[in-house]
Protein backbone atom coordinates (compact mmCIF):
# COMPACT_ATOMS: atom_id res chain seq x y z
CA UNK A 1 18.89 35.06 23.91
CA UNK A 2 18.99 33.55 20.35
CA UNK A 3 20.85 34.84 17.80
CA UNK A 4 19.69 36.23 14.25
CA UNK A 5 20.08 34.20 11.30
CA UNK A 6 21.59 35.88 8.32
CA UNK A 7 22.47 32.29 6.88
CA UNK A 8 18.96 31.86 5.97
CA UNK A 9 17.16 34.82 6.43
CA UNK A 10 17.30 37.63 4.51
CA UNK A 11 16.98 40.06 6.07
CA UNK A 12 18.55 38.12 9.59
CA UNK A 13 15.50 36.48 11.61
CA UNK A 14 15.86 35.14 15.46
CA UNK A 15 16.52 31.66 15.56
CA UNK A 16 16.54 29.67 18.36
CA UNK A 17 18.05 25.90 18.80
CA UNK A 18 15.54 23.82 20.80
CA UNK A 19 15.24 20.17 21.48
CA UNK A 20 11.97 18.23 20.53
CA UNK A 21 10.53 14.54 21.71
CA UNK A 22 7.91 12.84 21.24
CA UNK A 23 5.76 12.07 24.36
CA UNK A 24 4.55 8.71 23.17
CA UNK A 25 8.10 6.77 22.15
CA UNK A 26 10.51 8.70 24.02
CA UNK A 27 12.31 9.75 21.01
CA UNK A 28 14.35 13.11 21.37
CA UNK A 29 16.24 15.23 18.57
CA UNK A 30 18.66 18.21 19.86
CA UNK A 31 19.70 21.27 18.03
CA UNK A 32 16.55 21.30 15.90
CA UNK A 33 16.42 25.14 14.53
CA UNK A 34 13.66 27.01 14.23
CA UNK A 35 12.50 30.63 13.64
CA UNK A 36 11.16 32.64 16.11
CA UNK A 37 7.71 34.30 15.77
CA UNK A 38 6.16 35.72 18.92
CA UNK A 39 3.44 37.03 17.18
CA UNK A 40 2.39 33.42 15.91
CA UNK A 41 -0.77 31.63 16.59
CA UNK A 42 0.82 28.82 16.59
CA UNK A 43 3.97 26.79 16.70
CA UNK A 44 5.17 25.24 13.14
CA UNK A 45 7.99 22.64 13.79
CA UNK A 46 10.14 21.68 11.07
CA UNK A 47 8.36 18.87 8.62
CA UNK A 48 11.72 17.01 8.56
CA UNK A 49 12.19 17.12 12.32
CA UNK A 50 8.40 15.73 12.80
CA UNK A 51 9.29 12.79 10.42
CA UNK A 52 12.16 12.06 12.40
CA UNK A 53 10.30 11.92 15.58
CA UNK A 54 8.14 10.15 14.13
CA UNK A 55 4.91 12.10 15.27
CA UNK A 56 1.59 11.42 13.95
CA UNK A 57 -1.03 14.14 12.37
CA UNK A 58 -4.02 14.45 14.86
CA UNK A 59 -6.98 15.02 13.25
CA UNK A 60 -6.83 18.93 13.58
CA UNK A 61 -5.40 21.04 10.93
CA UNK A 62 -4.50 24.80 10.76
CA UNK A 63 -4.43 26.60 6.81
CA UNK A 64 -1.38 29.01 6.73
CA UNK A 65 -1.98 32.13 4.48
CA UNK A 66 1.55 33.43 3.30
CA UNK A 67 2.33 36.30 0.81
CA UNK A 68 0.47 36.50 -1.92
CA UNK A 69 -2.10 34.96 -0.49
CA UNK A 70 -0.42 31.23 -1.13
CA UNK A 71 -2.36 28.53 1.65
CA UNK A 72 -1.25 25.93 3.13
CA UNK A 73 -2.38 23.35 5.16
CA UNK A 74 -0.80 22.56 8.40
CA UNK A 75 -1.44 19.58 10.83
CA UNK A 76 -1.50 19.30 14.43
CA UNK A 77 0.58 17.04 16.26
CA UNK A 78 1.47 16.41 19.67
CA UNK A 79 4.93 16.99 20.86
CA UNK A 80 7.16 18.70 23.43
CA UNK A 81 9.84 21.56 23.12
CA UNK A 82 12.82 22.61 25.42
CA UNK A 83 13.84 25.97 24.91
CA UNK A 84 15.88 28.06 27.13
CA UNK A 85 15.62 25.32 29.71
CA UNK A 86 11.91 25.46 29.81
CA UNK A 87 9.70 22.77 28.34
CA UNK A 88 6.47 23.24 26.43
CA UNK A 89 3.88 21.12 25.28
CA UNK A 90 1.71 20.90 23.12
């Protein structure tokens, strides 16, 4: 199971190491972390990961309401994780 974060997180939040690719040039980055969320909608990967991967915005977008009602606007891309030995796509 992944351990909490209290690097980062305050107060400590699960984080999990996965591995992402990108389906359509093969390229792979281990040890990316991200925060775990089981109650999320949806998946956010790390922007810095995504530019290293070099995956492309789709032409769906999601807007992410924070605290204090702050938006954002998220895109879509397509991608695949490994985590605990299972791979998802998406």
């Amino acid at each position: 199971m992944p351990a909490y974060d209290s690097t980062r997180f305050s107060p400590a939040a699960p984080v999990a190491l996965v591995t992402l690719s990108n389906p359509e040039n093969g390229v792979t980055k281990v040890g990316v972390a991200m925060l775990l969320d089981t109650g999320a909608d949806v998946t956010l990967l790390p922007q810095s990961a995504a530019g290293e991967l070099g995956l492309s915005n789709s032409a769906s977008s999601y807007e992410l309401i924070g605290f204090g009602d702050r938006s954002i606007t998220a895109h879509a891309v397509r991608a695949e994780m490994v985590f605990l030995g299972l791979t998802f796509r998406g």
